[in-house]
Protein backbone atom coordinates (compact mmCIF):
# COMPACT_ATOMS: atom_id res chain seq x y z
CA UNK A 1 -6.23 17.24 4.24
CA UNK A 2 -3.86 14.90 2.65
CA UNK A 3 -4.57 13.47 -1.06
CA UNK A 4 -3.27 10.16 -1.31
CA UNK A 5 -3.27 8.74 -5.52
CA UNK A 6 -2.39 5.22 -6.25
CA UNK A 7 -0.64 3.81 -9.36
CA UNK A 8 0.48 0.56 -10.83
CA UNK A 9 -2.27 -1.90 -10.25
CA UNK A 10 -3.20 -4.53 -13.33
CA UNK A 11 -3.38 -7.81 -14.31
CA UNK A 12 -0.92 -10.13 -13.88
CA UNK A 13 -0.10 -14.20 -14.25
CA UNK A 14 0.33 -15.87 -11.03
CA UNK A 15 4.10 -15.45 -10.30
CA UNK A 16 3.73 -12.47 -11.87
CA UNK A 17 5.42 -9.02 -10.34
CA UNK A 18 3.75 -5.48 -10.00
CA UNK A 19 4.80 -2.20 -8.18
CA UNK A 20 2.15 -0.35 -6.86
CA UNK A 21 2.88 3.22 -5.73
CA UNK A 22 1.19 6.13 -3.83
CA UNK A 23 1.86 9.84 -4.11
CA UNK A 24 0.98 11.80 -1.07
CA UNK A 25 0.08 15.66 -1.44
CA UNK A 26 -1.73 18.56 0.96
CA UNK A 27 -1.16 19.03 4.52
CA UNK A 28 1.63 16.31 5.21
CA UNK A 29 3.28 15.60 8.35
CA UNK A 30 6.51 14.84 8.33
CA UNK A 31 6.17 11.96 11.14
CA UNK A 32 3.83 9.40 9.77
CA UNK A 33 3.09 5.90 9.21
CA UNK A 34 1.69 5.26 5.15
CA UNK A 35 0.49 1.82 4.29
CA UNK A 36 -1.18 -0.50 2.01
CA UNK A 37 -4.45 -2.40 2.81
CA UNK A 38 -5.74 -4.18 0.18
CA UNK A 39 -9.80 -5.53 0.17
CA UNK A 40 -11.41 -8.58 -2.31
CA UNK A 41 -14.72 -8.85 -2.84
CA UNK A 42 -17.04 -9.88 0.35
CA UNK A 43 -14.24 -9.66 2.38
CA UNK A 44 -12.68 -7.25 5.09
CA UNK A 45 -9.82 -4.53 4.26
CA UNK A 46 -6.97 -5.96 5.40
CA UNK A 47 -3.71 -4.55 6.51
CA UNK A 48 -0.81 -5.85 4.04
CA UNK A 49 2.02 -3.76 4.47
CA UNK A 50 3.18 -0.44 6.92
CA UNK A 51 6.14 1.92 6.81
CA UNK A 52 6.58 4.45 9.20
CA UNK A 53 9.26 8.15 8.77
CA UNK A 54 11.86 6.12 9.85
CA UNK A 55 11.96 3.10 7.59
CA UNK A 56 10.65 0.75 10.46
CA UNK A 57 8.40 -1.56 8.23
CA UNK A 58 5.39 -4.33 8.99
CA UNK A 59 4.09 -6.94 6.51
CA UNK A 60 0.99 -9.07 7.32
CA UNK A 61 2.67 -12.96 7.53
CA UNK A 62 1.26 -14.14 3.99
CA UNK A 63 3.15 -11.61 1.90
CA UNK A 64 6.19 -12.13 3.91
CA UNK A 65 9.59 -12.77 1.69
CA UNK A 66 7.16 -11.84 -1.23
CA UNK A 67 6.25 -7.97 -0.96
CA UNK A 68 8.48 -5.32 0.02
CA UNK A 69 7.14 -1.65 1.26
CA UNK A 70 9.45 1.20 0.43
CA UNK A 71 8.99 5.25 0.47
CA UNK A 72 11.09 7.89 -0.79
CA UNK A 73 10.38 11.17 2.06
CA UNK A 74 11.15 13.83 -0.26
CA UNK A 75 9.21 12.95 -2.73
CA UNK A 76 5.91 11.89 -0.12
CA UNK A 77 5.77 8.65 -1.80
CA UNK A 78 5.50 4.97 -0.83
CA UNK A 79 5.87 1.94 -3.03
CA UNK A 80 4.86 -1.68 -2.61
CA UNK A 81 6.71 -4.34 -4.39
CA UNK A 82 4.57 -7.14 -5.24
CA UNK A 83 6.92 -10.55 -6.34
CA UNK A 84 5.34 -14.16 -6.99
CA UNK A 85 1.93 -13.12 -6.91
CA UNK A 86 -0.90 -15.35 -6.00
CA UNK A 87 -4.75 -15.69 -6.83
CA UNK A 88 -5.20 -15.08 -3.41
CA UNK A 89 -3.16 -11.17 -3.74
CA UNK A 90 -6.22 -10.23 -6.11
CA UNK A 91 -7.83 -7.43 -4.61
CA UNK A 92 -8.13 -3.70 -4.42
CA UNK A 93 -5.08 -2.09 -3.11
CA UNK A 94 -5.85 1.20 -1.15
CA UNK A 95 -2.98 3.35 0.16
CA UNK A 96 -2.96 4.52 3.78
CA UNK A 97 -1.72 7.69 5.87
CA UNK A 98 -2.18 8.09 9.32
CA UNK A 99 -0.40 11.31 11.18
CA UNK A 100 1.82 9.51 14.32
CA UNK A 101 1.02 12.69 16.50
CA UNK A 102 -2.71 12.28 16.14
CA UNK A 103 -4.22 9.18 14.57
CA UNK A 104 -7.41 11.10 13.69
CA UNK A 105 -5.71 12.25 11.12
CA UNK A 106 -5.96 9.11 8.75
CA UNK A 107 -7.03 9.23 5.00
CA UNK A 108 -7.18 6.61 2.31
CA UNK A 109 -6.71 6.54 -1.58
CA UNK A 110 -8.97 5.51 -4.24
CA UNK A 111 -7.88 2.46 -4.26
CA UNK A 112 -6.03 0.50 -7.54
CA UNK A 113 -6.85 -2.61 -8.54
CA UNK A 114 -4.52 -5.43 -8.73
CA UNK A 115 -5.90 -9.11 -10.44
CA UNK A 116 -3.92 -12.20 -10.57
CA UNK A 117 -5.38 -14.73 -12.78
CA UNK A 118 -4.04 -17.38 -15.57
């Protein structure tokens, strides 16, 4: 299995900037898509960023310009940069890996959690 740990969450002032970042370890492979999905209260997970082995990235429209996915290969980490935060970003931030030869093969972190508030 792969053991996904997230870092970097907090509190924050909106306008505010955090980096989150997610350390993958276990059975890794090397062709893979890692994300971050990121769930408020009541409300559905929802994709917010995806970066697959070869850089190719996807953000969901509303952090567009404002959050920028990143991952360093040797080191089986990925990194979201969260700038001009909003109310609305306040939610729990779970990192994502899903295998590209076999989707099955999908596991989540424990989540960090990530509050923007005055």
């Amino acid at each position: 299995q792969v053991q996904l740990v997230e870092s970097g969450g907090g509190l924050v002032q909106p306008g505010g900037s955090l980096r989150l970042s997610c350390a993958a370890s276990g059975s890794i492979f090397s062709l893979n898509t890692m994300g971050w999905y990121r769930q408020a209260p009541g409300k559905e997970r929802e994709l917010v960023a995806l970066i697959n082995s070869g850089g190719s990235t996807n953000y969901r429209d509303s952090v567009k310009g404002r959050f920028t996915i990143s991952r360093d290969n040797p080191k089986n980490t990925v990194y979201l940069q969260m700038n001009s935060l909003k109310p609305e970003d306040t939610a729990v931030y779970y990192c994502r890996f899903i295998a590209t030869m076999n989707s099955r093969y999908a596991y989540w972190g424990q989540g960090t959690q990530v509050t923007v508030s005055s």
